[in-house]
C-alpha atoms as a PDB file:
ATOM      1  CA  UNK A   1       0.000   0.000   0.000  1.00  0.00           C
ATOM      2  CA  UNK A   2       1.442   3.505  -0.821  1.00  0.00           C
ATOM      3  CA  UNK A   3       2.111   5.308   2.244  1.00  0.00           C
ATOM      4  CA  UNK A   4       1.929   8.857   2.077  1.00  0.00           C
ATOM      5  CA  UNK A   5       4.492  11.054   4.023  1.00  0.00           C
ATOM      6  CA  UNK A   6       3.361  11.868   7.103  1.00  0.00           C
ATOM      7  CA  UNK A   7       2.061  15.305   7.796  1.00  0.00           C
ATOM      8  CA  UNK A   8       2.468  17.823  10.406  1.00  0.00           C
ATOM      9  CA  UNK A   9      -0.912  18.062  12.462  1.00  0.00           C
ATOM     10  CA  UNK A  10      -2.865  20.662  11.539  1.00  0.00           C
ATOM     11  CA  UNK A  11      -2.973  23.822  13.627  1.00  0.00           C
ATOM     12  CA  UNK A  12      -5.676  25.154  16.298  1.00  0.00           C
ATOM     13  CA  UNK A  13      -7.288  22.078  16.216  1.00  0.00           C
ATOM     14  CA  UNK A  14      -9.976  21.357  19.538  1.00  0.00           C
ATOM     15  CA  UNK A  15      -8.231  18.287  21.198  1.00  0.00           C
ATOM     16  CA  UNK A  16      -8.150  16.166  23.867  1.00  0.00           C
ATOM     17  CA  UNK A  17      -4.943  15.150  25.957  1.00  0.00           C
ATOM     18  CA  UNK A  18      -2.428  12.950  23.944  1.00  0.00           C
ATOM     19  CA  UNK A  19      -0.167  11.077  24.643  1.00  0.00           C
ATOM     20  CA  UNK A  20       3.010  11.546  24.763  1.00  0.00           C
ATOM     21  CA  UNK A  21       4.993   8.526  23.920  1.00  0.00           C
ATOM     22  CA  UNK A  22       4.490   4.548  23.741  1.00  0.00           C
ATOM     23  CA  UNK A  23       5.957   3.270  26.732  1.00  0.00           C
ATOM     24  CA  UNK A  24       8.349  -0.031  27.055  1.00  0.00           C
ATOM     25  CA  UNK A  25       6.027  -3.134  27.799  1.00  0.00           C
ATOM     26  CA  UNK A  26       8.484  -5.113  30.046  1.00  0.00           C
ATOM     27  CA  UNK A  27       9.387  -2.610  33.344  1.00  0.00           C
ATOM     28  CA  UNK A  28       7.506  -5.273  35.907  1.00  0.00           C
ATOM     29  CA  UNK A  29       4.762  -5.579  38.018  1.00  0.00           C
ATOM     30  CA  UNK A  30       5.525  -2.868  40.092  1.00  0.00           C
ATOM     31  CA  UNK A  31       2.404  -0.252  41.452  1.00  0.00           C
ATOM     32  CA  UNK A  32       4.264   3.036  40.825  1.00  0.00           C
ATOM     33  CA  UNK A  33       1.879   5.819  39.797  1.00  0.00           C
ATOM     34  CA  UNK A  34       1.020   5.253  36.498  1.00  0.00           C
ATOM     35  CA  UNK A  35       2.634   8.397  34.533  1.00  0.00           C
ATOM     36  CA  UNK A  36       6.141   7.450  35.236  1.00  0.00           C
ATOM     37  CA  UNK A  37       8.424   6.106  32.676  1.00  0.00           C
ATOM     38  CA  UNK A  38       7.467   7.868  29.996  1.00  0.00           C
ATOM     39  CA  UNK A  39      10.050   6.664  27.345  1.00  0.00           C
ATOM     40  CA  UNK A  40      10.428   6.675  23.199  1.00  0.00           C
ATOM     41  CA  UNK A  41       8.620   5.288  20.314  1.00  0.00           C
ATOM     42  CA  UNK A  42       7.284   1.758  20.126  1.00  0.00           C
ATOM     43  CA  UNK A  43       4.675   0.210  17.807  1.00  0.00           C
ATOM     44  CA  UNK A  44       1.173  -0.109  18.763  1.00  0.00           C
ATOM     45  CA  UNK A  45      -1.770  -1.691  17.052  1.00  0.00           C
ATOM     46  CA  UNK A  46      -4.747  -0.088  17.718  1.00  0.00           C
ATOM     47  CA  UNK A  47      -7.398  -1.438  19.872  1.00  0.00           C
ATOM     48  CA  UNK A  48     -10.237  -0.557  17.165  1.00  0.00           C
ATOM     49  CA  UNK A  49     -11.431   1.715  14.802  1.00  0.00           C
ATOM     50  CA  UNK A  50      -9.745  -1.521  12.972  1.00  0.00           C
ATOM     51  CA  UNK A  51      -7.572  -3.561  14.160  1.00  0.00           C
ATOM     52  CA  UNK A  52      -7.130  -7.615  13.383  1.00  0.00           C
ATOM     53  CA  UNK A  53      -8.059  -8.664  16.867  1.00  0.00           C
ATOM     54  CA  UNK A  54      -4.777 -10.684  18.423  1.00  0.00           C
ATOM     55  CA  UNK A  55      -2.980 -10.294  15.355  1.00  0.00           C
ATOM     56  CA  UNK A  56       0.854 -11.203  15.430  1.00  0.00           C
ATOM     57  CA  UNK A  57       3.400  -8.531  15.648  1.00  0.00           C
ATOM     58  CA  UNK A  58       6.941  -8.431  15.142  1.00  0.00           C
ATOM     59  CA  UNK A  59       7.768  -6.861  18.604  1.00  0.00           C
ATOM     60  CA  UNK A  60       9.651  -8.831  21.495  1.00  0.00           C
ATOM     61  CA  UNK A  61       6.468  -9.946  22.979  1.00  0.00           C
ATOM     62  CA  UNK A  62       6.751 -13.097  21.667  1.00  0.00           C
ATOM     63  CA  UNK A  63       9.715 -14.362  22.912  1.00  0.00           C
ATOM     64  CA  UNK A  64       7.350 -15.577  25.826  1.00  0.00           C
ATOM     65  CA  UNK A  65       7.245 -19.312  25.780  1.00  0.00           C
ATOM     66  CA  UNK A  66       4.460 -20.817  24.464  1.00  0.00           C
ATOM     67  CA  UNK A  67       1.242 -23.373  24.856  1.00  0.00           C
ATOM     68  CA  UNK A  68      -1.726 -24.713  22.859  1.00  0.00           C
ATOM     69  CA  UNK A  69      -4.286 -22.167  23.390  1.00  0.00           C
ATOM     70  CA  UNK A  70      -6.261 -23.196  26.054  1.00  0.00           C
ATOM     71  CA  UNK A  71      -9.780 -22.754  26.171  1.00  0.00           C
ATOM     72  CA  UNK A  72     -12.507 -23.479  29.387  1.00  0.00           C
ATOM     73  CA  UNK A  73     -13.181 -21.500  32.630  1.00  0.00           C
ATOM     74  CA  UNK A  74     -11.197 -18.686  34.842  1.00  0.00           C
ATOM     75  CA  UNK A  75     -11.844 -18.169  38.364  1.00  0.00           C
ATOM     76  CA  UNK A  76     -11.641 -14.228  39.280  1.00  0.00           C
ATOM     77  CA  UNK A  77      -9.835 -13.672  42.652  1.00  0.00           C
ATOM     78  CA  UNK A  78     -11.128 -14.645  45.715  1.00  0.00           C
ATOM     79  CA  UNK A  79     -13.516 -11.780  47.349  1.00  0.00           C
ATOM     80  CA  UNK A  80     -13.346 -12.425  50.805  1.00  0.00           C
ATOM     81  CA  UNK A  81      -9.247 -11.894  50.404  1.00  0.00           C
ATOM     82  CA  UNK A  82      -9.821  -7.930  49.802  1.00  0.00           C
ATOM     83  CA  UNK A  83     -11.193  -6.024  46.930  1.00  0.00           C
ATOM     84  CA  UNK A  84     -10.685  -7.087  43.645  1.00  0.00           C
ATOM     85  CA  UNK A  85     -11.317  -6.279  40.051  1.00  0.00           C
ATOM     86  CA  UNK A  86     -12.440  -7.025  36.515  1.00  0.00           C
ATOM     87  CA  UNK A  87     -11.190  -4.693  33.426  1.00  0.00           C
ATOM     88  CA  UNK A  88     -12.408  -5.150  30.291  1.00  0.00           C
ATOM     89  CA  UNK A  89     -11.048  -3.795  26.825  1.00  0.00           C
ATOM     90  CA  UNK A  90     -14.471  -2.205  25.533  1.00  0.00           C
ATOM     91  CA  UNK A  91     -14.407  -2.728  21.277  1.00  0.00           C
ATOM     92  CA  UNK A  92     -14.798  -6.398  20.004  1.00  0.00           C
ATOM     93  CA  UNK A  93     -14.514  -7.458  23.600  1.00  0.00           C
ATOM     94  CA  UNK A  94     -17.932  -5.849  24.696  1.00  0.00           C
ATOM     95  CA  UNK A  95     -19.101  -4.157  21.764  1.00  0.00           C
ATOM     96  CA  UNK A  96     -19.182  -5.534  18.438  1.00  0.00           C
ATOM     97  CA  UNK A  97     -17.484  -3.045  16.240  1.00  0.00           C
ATOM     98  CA  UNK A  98     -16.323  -5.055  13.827  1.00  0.00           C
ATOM     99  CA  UNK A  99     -19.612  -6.595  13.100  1.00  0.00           C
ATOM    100  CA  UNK A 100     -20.723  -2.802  12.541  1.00  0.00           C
ATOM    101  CA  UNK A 101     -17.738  -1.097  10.555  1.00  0.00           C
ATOM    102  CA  UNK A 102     -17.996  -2.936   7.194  1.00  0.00           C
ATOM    103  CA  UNK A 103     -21.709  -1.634   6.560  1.00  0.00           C
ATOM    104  CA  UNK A 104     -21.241   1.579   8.064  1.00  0.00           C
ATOM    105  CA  UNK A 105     -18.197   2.018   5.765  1.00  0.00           C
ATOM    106  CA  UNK A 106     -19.761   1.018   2.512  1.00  0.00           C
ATOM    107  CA  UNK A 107     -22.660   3.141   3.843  1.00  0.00           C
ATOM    108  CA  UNK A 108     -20.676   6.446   3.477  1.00  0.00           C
ATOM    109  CA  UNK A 109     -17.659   5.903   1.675  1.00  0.00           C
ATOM    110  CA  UNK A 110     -19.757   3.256  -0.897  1.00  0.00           C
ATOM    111  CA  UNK A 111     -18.974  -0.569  -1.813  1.00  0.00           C
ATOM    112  CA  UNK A 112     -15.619  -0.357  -3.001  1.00  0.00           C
ATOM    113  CA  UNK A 113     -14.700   0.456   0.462  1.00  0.00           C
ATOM    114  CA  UNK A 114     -12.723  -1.917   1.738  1.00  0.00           C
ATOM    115  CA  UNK A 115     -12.305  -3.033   5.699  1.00  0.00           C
ATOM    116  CA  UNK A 116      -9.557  -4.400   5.328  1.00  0.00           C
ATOM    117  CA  UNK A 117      -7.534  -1.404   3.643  1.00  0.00           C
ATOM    118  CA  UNK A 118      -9.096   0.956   6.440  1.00  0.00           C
ATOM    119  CA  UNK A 119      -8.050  -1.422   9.066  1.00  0.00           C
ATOM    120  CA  UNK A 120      -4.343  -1.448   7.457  1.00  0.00           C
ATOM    121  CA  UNK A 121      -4.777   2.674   7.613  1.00  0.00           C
ATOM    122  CA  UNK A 122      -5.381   3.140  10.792  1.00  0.00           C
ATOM    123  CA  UNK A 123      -2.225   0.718  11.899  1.00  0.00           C
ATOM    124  CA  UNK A 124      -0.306   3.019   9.878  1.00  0.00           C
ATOM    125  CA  UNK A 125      -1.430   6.450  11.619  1.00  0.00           C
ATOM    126  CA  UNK A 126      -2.389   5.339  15.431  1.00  0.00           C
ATOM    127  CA  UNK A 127       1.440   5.065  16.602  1.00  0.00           C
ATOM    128  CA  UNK A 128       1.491   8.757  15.951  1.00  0.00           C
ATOM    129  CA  UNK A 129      -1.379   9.157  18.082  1.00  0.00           C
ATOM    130  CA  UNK A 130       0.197   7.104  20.972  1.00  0.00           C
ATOM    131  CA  UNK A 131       3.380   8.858  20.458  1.00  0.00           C
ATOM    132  CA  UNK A 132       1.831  12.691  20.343  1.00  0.00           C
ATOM    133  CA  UNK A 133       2.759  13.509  17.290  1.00  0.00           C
ATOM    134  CA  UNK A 134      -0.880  13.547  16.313  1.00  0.00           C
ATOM    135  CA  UNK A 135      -4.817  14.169  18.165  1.00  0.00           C
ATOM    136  CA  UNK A 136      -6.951  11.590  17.630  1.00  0.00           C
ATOM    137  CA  UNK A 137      -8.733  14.089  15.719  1.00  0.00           C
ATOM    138  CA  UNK A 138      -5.962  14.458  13.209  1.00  0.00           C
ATOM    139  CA  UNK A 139      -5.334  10.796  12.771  1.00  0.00           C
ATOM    140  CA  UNK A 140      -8.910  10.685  11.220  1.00  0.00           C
ATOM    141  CA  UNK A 141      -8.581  12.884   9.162  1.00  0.00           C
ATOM    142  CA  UNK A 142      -5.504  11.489   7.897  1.00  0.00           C
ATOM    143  CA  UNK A 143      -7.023   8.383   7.452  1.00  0.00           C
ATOM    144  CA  UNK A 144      -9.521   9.130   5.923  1.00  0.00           C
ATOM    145  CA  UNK A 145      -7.984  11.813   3.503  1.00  0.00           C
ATOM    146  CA  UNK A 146      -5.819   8.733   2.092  1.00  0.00           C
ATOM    147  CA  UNK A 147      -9.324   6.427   2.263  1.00  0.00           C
ATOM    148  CA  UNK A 148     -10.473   8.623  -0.357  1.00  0.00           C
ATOM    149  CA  UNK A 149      -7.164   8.960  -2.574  1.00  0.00           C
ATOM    150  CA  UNK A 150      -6.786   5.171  -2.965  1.00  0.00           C
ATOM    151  CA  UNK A 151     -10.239   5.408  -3.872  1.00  0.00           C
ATOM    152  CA  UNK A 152     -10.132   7.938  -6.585  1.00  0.00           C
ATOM    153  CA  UNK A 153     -12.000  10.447  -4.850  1.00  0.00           C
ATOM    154  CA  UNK A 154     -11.395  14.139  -4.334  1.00  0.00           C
ATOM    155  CA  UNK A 155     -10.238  14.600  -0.935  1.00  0.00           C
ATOM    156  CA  UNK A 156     -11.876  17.975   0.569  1.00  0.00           C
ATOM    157  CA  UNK A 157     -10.854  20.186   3.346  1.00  0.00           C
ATOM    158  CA  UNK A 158     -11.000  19.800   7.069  1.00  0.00           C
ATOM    159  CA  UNK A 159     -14.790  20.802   7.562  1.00  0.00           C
ATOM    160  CA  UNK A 160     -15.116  18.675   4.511  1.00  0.00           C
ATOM    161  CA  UNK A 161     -12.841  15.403   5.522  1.00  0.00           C
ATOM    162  CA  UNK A 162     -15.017  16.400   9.433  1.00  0.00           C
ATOM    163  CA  UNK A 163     -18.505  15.632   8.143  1.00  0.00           C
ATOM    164  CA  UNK A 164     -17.698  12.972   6.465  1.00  0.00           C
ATOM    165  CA  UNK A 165     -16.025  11.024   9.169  1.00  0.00           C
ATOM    166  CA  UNK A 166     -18.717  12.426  11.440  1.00  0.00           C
ATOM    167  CA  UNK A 167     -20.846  10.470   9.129  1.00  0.00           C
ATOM    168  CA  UNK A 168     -19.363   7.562   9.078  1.00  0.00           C
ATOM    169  CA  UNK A 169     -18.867   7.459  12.465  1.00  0.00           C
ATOM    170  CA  UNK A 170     -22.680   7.665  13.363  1.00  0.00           C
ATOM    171  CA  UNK A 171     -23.142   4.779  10.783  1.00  0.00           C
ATOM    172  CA  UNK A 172     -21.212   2.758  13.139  1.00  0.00           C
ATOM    173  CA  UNK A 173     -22.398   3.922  16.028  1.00  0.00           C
ATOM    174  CA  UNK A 174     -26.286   3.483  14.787  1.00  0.00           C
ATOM    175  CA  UNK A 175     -24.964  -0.767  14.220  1.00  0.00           C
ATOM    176  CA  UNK A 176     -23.415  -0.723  17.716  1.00  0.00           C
ATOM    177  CA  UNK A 177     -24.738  -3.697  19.843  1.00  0.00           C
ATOM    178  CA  UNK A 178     -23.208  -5.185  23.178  1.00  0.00           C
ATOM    179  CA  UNK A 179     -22.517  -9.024  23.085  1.00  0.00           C
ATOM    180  CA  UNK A 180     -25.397 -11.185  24.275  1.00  0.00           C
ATOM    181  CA  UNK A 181     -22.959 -12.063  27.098  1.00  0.00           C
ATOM    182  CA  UNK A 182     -21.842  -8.689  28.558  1.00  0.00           C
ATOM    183  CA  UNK A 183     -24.856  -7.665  30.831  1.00  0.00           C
ATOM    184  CA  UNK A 184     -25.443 -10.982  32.302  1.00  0.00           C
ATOM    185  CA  UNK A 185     -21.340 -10.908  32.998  1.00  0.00           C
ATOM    186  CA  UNK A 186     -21.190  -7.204  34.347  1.00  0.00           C
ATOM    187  CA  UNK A 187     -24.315  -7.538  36.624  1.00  0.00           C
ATOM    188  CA  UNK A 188     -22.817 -10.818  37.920  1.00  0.00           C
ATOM    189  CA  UNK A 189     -19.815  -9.742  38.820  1.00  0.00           C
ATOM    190  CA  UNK A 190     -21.067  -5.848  40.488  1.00  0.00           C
ATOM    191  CA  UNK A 191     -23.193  -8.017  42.592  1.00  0.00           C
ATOM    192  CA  UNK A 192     -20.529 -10.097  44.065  1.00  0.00           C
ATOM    193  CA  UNK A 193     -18.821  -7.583  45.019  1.00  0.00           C
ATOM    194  CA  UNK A 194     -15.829  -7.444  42.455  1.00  0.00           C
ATOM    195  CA  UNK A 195     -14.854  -3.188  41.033  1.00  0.00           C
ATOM    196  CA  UNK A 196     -15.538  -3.238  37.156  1.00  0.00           C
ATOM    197  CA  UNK A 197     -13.758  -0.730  34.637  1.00  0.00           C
ATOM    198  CA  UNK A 198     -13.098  -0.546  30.949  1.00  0.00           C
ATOM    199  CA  UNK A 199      -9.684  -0.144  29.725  1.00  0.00           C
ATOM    200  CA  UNK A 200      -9.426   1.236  25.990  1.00  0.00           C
ATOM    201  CA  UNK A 201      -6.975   2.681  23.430  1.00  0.00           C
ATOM    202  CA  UNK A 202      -9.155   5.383  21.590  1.00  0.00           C
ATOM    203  CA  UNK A 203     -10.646   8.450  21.436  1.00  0.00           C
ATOM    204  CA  UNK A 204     -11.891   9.282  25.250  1.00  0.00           C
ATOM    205  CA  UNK A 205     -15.057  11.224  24.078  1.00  0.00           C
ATOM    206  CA  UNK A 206     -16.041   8.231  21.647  1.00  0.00           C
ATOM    207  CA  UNK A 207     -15.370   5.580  24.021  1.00  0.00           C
ATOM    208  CA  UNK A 208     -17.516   7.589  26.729  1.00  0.00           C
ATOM    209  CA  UNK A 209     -20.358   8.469  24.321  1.00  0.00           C
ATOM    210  CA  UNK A 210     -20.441   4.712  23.170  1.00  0.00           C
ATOM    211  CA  UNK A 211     -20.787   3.335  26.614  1.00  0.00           C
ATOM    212  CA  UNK A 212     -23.265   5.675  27.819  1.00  0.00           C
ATOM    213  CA  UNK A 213     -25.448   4.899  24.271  1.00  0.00           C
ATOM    214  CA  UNK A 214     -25.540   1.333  24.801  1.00  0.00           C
ATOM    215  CA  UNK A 215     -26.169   1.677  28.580  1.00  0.00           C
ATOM    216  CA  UNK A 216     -22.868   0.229  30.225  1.00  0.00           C
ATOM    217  CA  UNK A 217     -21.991   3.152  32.029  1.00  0.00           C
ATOM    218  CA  UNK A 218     -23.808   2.609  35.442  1.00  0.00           C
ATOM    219  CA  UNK A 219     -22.317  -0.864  35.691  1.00  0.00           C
ATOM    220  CA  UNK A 220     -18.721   0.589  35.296  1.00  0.00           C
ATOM    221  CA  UNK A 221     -16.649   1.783  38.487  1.00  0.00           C
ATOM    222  CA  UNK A 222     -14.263   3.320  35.942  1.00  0.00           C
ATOM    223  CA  UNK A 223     -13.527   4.091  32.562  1.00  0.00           C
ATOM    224  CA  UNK A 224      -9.920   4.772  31.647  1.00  0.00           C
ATOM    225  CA  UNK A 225      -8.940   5.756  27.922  1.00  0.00           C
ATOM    226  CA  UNK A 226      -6.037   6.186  26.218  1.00  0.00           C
ATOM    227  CA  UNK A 227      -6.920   9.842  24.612  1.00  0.00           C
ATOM    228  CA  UNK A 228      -7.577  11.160  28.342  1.00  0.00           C
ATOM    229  CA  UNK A 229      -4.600   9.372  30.225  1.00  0.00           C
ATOM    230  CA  UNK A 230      -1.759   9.868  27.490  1.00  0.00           C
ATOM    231  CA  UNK A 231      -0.992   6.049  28.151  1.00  0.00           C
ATOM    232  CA  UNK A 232      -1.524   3.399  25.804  1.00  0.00           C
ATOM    233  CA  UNK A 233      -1.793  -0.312  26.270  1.00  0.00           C
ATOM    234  CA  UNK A 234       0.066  -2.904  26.530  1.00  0.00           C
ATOM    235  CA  UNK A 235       2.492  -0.470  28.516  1.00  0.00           C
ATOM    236  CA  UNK A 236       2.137  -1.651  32.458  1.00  0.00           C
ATOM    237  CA  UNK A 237       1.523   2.114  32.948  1.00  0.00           C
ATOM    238  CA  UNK A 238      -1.922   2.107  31.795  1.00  0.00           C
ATOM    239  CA  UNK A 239      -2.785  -1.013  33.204  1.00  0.00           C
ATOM    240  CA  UNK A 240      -1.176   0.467  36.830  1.00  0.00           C
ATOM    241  CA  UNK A 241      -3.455   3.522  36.429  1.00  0.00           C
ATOM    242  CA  UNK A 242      -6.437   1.626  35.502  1.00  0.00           C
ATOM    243  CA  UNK A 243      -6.380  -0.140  38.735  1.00  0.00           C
ATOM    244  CA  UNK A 244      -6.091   2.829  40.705  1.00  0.00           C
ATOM    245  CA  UNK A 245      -8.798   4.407  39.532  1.00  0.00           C
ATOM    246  CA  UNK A 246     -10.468   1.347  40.179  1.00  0.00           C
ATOM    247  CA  UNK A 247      -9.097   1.179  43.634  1.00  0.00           C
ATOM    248  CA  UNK A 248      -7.788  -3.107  43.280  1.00  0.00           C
ATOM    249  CA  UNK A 249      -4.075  -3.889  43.240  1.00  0.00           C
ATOM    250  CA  UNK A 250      -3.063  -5.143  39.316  1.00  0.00           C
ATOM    251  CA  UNK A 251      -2.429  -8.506  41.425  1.00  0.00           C
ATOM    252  CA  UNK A 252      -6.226  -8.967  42.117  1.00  0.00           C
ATOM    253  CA  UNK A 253      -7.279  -7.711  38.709  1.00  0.00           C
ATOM    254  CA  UNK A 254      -8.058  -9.404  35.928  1.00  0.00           C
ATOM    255  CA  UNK A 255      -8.093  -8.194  32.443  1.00  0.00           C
ATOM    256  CA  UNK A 256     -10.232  -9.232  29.691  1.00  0.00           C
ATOM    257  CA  UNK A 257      -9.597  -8.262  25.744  1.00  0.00           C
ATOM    258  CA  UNK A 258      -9.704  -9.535  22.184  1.00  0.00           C
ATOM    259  CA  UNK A 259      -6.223  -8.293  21.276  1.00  0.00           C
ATOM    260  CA  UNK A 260      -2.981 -10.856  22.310  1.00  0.00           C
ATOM    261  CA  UNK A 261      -0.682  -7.916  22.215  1.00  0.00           C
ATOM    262  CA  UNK A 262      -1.939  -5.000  23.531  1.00  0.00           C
ATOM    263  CA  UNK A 263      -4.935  -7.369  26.483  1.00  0.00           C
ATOM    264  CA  UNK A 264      -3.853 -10.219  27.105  1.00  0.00           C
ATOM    265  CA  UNK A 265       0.369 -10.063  27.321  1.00  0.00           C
ATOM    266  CA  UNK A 266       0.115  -6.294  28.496  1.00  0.00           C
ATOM    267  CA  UNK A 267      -1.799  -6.868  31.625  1.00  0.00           C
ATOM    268  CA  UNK A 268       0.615 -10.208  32.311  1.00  0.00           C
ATOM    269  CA  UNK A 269       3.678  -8.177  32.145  1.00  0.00           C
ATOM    270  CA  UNK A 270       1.585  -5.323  34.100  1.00  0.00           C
ATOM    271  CA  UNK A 271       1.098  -8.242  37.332  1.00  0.00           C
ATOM    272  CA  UNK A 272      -2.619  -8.616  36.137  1.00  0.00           C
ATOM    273  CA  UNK A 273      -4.249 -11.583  35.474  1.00  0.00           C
ATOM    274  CA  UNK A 274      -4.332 -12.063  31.787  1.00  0.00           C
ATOM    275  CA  UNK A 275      -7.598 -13.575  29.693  1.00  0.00           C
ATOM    276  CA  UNK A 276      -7.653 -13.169  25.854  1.00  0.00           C
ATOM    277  CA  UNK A 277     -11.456 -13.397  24.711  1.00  0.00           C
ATOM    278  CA  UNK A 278     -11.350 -14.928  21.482  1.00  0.00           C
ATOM    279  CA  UNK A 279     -15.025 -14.731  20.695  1.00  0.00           C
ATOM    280  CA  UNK A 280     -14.769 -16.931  17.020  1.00  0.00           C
ATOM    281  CA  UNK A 281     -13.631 -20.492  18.075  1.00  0.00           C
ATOM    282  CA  UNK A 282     -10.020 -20.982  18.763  1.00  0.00           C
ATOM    283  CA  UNK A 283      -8.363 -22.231  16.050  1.00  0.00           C
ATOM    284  CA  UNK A 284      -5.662 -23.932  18.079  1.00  0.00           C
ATOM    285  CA  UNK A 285      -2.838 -21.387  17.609  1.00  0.00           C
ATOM    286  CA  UNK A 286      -0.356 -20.879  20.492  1.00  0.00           C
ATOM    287  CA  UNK A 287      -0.707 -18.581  23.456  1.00  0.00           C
ATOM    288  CA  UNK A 288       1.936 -17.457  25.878  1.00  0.00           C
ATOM    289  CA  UNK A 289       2.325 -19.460  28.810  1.00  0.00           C
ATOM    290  CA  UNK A 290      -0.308 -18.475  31.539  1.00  0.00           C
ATOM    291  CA  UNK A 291      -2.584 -16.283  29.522  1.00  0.00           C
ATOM    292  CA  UNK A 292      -6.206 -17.879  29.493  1.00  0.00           C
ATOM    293  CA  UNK A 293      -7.985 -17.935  26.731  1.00  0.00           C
ATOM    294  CA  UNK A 294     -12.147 -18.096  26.689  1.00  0.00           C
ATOM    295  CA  UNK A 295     -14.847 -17.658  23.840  1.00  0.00           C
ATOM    296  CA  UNK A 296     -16.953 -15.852  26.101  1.00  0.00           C
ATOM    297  CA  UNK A 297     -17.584 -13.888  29.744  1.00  0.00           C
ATOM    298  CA  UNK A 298     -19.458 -16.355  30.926  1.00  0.00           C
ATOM    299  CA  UNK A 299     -16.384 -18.585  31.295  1.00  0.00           C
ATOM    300  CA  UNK A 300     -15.290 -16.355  34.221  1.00  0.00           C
ATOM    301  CA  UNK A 301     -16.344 -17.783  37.425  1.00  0.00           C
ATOM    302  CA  UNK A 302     -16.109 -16.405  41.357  1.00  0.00           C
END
């Protein structure tokens, strides 16, 4: 795919915090608080606005020795040993997105559309997001500005490139349904006492408006975003400040994702215990040692 040269961000634009630099994924399980060790560029697959869910990377991560993937229940720590938490990634783990994008895609931007080349797009821009070069709101436009070139299409101006993303965006937004298996999970858990909170790597005021549209937000203890915090998963730093806001130590947390990288072998370098949701049915590739892998919530037992 051509790559086009990557631009400076565009000036006086409204944005929220960003942050300000992938951090390295293997400090330990330490609790310091979480905006230390702020260090240099690293890549990062993004959680969603596409993103092949637990794809394979060419990062160090998978040095970790390896199993079968192992499929079946996961008990969430004991409650009467002190508090203790659940965080959940929030796209393709609660919500599914990527049953949504495709028709909301071909919806705006027409047939020829493809997923697959947006997805691609969006790995190519989102490590200048984590890294501050660029606002979230400037990696869309980007984005989509080269959607449209490989396309043919005129590309327009900023209030031009805005409305149609803002378009798009309520297309997928409109599709947006929670899993059949995340209510029943959430109101489980809240009434057994365990702290709930969604971890995510996007936009904070997307994430937020998304869980308060499909009606998650009074289940939630916390919501912690990527946009807001300047801190990116599968650095332990996000994973260290998601727990405190959700008041549970990251060794009587678990974690619970779609994506290998970024989830499941994040929060088990962060001291967290690691499940990768693979929501198709496991196809039998490997999985680091230790990380649990289930095809849905209700595989999590207390």
């Amino acid at each position: 795919m051509r790559r086009a040269p990557t631009p400076r961000e565009p000036s006086g634009l409204p944005q929220e915090r960003r942050p300000r630099g992938c951090l390295r994924s293997d400090i330990g399980s330490q609790h310091p608080r979480a905006n230390r060790h702020r260090l240099g560029r690293c890549p990062l697959r993004t959680e969603r606005e596409g993103r092949t869910a637990g794809s394979p990377s060419s990062t160090a991560v998978h040095t970790t020795p390896r199993s079968a993937a192992r499929s079946g229940t996961v008990r969430l720590p004991d409650r009467t040993a002190g508090p203790a938490g659940v965080l959940l990634d929030l796209d393709d783990t609660l919500v599914d997105f990527s049953g949504a994008s495709p028709a909301a895609l071909a919806e705006v931007l027409g047939p020829e559309a493809d997923l697959t080349t947006w997805m691609a797009l969006t790995d190519h821009w989102y490590p200048q997001f984590t890294s501050g070069q660029l606002s979230y709101q400037a990696l869309e436009r980007n984005r989509l500005a080269e959607m449209l070139t490989l396309l043919g299409r005129p590309v327009p101006g900023t209030a031009g490139l805005d409305e149609l993303d803002a378009r798009r965006k309520q297309a997928v937004e409109s599709r947006l349904r929670l899993y059949p298996d995340v209510l029943p999970f959430v109101r489980r858990v809240r009434a057994a006492g365990y702290r709930v909170g969604v971890l995510s790597n996007s936009d904070g005021r997307q994430q937020r408006r998304r869980i308060a549209g499909l009606g998650l937000g009074p289940w939630l203890d916390a919501i912690t975003v990527s946009g807001e915090s300047g801190l990116a998963k599968p650095s332990p730093e996000s994973f260290f400040l998601a727990c405190d806001r959700l008041g549970t130590p990251p060794g009587r947390t678990v974690h619970i994702g779609d994506s290998l990288d970024n989830d499941a072998i994040g929060a088990q370098r962060a001291g967290l215990t690691a499940v990768w949701l693979r929501r198709e049915t496991p196809d039998g590739s490997p999985a680091p040692a230790g990380i649990a892998v289930v095809t849905s919530l209700a595989a999590l037992t207390h």
